[in-house]
C-alpha atoms as a PDB file:
ATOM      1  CA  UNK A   1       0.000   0.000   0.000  1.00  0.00           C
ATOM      2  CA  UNK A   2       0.995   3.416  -0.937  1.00  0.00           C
ATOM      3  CA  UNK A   3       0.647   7.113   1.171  1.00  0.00           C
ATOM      4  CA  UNK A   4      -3.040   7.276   1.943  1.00  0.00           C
ATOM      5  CA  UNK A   5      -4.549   3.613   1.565  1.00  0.00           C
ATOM      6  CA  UNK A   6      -4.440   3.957  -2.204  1.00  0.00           C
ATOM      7  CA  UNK A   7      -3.563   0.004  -3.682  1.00  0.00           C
ATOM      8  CA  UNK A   8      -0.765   0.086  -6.004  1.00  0.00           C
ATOM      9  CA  UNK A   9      -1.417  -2.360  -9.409  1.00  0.00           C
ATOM     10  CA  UNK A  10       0.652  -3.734 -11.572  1.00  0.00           C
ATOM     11  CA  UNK A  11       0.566  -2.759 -15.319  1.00  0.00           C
ATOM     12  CA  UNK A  12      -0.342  -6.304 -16.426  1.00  0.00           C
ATOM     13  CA  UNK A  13      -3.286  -6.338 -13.718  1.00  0.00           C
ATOM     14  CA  UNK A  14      -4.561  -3.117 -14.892  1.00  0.00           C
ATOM     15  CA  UNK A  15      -4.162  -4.547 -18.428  1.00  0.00           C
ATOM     16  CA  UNK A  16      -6.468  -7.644 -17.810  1.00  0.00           C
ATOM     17  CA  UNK A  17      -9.064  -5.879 -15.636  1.00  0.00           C
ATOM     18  CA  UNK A  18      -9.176  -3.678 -18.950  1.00  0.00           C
ATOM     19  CA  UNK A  19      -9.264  -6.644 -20.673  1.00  0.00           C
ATOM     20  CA  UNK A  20     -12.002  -8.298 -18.394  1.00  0.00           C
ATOM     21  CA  UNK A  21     -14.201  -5.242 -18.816  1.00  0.00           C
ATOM     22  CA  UNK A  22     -13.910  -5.199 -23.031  1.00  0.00           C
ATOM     23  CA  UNK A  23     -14.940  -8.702 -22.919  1.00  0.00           C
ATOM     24  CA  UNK A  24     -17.870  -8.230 -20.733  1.00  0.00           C
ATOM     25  CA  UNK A  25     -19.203  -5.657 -23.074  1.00  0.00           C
ATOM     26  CA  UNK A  26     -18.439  -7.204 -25.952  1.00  0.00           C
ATOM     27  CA  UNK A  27     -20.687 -10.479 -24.864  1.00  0.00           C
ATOM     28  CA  UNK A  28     -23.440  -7.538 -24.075  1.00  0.00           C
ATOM     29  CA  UNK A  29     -22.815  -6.255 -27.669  1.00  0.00           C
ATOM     30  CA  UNK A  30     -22.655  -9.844 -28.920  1.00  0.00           C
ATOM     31  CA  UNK A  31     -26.304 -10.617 -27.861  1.00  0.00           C
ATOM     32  CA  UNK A  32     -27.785  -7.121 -29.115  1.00  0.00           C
ATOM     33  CA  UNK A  33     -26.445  -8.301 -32.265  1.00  0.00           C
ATOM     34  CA  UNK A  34     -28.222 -11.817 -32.083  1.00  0.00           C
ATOM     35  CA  UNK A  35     -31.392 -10.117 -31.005  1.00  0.00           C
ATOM     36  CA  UNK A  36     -31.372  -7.429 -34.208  1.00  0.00           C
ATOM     37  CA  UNK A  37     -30.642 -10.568 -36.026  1.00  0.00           C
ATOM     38  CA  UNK A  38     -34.093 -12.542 -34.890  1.00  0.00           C
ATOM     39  CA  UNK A  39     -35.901  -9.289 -35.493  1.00  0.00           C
ATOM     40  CA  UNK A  40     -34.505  -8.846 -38.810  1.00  0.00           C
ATOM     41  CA  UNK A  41     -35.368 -12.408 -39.482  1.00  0.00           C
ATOM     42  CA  UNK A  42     -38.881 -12.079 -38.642  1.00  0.00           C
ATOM     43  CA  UNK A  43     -39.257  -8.883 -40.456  1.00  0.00           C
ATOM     44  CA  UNK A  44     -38.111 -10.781 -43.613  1.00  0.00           C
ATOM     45  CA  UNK A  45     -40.771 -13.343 -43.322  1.00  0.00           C
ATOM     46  CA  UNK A  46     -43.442 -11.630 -42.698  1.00  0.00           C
ATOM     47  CA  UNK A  47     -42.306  -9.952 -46.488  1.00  0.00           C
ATOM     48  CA  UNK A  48     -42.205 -12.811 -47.744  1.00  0.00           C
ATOM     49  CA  UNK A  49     -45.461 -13.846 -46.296  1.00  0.00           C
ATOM     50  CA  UNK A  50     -46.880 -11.071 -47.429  1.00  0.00           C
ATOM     51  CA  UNK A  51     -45.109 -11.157 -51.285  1.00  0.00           C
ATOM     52  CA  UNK A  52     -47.048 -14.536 -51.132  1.00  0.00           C
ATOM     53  CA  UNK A  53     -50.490 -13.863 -50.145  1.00  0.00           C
ATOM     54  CA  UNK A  54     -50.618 -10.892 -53.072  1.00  0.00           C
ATOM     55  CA  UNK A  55     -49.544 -12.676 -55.763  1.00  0.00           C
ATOM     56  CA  UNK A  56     -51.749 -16.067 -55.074  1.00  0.00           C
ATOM     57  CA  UNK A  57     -54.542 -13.558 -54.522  1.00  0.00           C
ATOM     58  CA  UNK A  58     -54.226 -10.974 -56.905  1.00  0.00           C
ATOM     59  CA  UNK A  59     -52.236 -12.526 -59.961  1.00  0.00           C
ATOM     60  CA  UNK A  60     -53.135 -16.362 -58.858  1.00  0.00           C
ATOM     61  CA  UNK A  61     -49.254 -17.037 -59.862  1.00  0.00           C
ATOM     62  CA  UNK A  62     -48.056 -20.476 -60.258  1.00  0.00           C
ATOM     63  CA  UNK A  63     -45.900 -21.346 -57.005  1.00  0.00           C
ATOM     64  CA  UNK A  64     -42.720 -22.407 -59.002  1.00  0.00           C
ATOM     65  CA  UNK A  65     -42.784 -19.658 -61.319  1.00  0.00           C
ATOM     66  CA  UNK A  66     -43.187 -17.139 -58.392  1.00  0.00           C
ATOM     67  CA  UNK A  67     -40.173 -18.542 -56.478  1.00  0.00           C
ATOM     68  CA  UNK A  68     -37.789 -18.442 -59.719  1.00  0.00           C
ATOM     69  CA  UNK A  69     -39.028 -14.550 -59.825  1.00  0.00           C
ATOM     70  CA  UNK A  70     -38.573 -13.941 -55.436  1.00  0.00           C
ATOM     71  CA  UNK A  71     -35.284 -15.842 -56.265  1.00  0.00           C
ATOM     72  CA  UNK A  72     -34.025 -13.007 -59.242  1.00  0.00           C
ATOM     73  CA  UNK A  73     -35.988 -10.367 -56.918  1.00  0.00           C
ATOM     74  CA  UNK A  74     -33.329 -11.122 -54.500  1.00  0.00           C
ATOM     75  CA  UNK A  75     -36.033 -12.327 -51.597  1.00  0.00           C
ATOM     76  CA  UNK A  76     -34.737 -15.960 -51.143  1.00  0.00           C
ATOM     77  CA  UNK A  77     -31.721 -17.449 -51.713  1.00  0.00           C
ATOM     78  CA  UNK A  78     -30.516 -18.457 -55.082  1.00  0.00           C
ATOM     79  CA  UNK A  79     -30.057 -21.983 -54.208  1.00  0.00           C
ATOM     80  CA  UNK A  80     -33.796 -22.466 -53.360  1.00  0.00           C
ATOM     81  CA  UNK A  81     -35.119 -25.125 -55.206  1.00  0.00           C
ATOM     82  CA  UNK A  82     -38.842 -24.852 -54.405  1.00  0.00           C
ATOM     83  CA  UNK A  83     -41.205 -22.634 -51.985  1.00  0.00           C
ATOM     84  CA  UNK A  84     -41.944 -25.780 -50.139  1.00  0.00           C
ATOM     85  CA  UNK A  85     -38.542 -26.710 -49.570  1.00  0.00           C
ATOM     86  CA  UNK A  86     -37.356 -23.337 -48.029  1.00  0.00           C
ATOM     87  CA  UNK A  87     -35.557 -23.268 -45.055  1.00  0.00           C
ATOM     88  CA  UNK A  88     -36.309 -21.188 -42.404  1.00  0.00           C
ATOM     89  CA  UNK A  89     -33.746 -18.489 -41.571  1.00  0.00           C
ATOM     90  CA  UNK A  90     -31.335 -19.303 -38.687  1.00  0.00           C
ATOM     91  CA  UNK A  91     -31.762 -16.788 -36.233  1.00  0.00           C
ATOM     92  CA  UNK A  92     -35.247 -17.640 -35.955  1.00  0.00           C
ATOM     93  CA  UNK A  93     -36.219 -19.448 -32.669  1.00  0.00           C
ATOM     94  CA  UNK A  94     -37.152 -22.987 -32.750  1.00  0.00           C
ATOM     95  CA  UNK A  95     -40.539 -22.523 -32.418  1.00  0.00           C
ATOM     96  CA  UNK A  96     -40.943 -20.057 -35.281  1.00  0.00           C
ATOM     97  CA  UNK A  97     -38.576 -22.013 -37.257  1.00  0.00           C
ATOM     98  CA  UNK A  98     -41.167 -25.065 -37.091  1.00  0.00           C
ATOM     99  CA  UNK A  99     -44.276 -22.684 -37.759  1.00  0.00           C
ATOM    100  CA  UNK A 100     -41.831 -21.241 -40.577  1.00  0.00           C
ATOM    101  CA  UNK A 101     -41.608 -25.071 -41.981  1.00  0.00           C
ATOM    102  CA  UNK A 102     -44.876 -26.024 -41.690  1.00  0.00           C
ATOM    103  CA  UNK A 103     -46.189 -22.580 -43.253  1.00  0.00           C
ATOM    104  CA  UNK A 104     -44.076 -23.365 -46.495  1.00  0.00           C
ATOM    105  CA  UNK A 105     -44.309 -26.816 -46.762  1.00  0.00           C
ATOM    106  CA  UNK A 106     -47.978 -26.733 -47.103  1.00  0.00           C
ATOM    107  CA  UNK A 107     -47.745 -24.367 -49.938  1.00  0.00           C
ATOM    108  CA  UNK A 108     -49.805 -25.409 -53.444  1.00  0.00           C
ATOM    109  CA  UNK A 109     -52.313 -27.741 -51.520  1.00  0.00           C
ATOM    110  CA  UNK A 110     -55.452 -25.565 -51.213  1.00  0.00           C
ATOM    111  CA  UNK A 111     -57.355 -23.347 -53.408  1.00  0.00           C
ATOM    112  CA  UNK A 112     -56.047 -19.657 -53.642  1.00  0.00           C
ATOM    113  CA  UNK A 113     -58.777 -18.344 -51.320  1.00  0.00           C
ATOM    114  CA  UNK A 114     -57.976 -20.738 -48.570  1.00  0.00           C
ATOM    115  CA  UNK A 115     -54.423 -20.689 -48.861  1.00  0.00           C
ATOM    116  CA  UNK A 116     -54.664 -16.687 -48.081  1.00  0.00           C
ATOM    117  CA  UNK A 117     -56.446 -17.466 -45.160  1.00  0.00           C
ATOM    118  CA  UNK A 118     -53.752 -19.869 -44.143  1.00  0.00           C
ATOM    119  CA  UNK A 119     -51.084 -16.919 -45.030  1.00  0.00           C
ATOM    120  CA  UNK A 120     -52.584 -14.627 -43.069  1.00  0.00           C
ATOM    121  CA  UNK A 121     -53.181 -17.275 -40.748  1.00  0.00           C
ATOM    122  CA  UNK A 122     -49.025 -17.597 -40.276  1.00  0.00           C
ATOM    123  CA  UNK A 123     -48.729 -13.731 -41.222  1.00  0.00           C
ATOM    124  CA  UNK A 124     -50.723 -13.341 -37.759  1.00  0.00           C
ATOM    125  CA  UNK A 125     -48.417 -15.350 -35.887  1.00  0.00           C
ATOM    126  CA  UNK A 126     -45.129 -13.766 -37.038  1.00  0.00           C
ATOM    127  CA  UNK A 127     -46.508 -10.729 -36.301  1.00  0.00           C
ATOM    128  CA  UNK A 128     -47.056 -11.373 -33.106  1.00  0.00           C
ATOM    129  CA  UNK A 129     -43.699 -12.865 -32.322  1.00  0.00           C
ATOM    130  CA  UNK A 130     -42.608  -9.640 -33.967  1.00  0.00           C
ATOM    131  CA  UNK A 131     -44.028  -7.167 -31.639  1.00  0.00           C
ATOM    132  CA  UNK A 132     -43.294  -9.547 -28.861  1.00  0.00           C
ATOM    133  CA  UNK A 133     -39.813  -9.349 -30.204  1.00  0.00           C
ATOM    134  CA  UNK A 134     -39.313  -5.890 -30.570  1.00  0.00           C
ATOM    135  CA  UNK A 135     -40.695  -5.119 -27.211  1.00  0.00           C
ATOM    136  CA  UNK A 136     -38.475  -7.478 -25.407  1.00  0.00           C
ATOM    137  CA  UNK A 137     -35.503  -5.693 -27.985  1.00  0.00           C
ATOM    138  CA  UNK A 138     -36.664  -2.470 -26.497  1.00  0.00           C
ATOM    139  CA  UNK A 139     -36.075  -3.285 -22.999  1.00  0.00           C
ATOM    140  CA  UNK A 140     -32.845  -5.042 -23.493  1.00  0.00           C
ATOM    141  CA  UNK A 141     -31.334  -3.028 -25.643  1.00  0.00           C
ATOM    142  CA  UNK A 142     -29.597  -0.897 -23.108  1.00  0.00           C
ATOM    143  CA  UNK A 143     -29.137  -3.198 -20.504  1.00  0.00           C
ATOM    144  CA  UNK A 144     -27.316  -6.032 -22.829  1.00  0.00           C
ATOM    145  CA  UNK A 145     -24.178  -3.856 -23.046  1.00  0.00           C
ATOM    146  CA  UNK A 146     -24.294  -2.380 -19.346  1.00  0.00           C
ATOM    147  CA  UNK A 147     -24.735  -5.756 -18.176  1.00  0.00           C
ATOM    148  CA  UNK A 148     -22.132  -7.009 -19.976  1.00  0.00           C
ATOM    149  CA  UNK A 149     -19.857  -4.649 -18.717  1.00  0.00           C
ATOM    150  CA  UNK A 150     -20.897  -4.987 -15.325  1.00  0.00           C
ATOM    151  CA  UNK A 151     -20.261  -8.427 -15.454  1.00  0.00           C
ATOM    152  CA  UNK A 152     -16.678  -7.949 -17.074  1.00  0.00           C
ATOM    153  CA  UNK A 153     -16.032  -5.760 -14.103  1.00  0.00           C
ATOM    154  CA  UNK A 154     -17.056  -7.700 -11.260  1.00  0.00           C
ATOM    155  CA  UNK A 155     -15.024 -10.616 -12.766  1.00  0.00           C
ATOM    156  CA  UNK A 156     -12.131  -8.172 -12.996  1.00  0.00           C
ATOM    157  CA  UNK A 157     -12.956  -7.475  -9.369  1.00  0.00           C
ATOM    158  CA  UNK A 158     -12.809 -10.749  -8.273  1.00  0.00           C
ATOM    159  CA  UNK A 159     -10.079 -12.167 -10.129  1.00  0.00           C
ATOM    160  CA  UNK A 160      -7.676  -9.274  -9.973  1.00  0.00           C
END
């Protein structure tokens, strides 16, 4: 100990607390990112779902026909092979990654007037996960990083 209480640290312990505290805020950072992600993913099928339900009600399109044209319209990938085959984007949770699945596989089976009930059917539940999403985004998005750096700190605390 120095004149007056202070603690005296070495230059490497400063450097990992530093270190310690980075990292913590980075892994706050690091899940903002993965929540944007989700939202973004949602936001992205509910376009889709919504690209769907106008052209099989409006234009009556033929389903393989309308995916080449979302594939050159730069909506799904270009290695999609069929709308009914699509995978569901990763970040998507489980659950909506199932609903996702089941939405698309079940594509071309029903009339057009019932299969734009069954969009809007799924467009309804995205939606939903959406707002739930964005309102759980809201509320996290400032913590996530403080947290993180609290926790970098009190593991810089304890370990230095």
């Amino acid at each position: 100990m120095h004149r007056g209480g202070a603690v005296s640290m070495s230059p490497l312990r400063w450097l990992s607390v530093c270190c310690f505290v980075v990292c913590g805020w980075c892994a706050g950072d690091s899940f903002h990112q993965q929540a944007q992600a989700h939202l973004e993913a949602l936001h992205k099928t509910l376009d889709l779902l919504e690209t769907l339900h106008q052209e099989i009600s409006f234009r009556r399109s033929d389903l393989n026909l309308l995916c080449r044209k979302l594939i050159q319209d730069g909506q799904l990938p270009p290695e999609t092979v069929s709308l009914q085959t699509l995978e569901p984007f990763p970040s998507l949770t489980l659950e909506e990654r199932t609903r996702f699945s089941e939405c698309f596989s079940g594509l071309g089976r029903l009339e057009a007037e019932q299969e734009c009930r069954r969009l809007e059917l799924y467009q309804a539940q995205f939606q939903a996960a959406l707002q739930e999403g964005e309102a759980a985004a809201r509320t996290q998005s400032m913590l996530s990083h403080k947290l993180g750096l609290a926790a970098g700190l009190a593991a810089a605390i304890l370990l230095g």
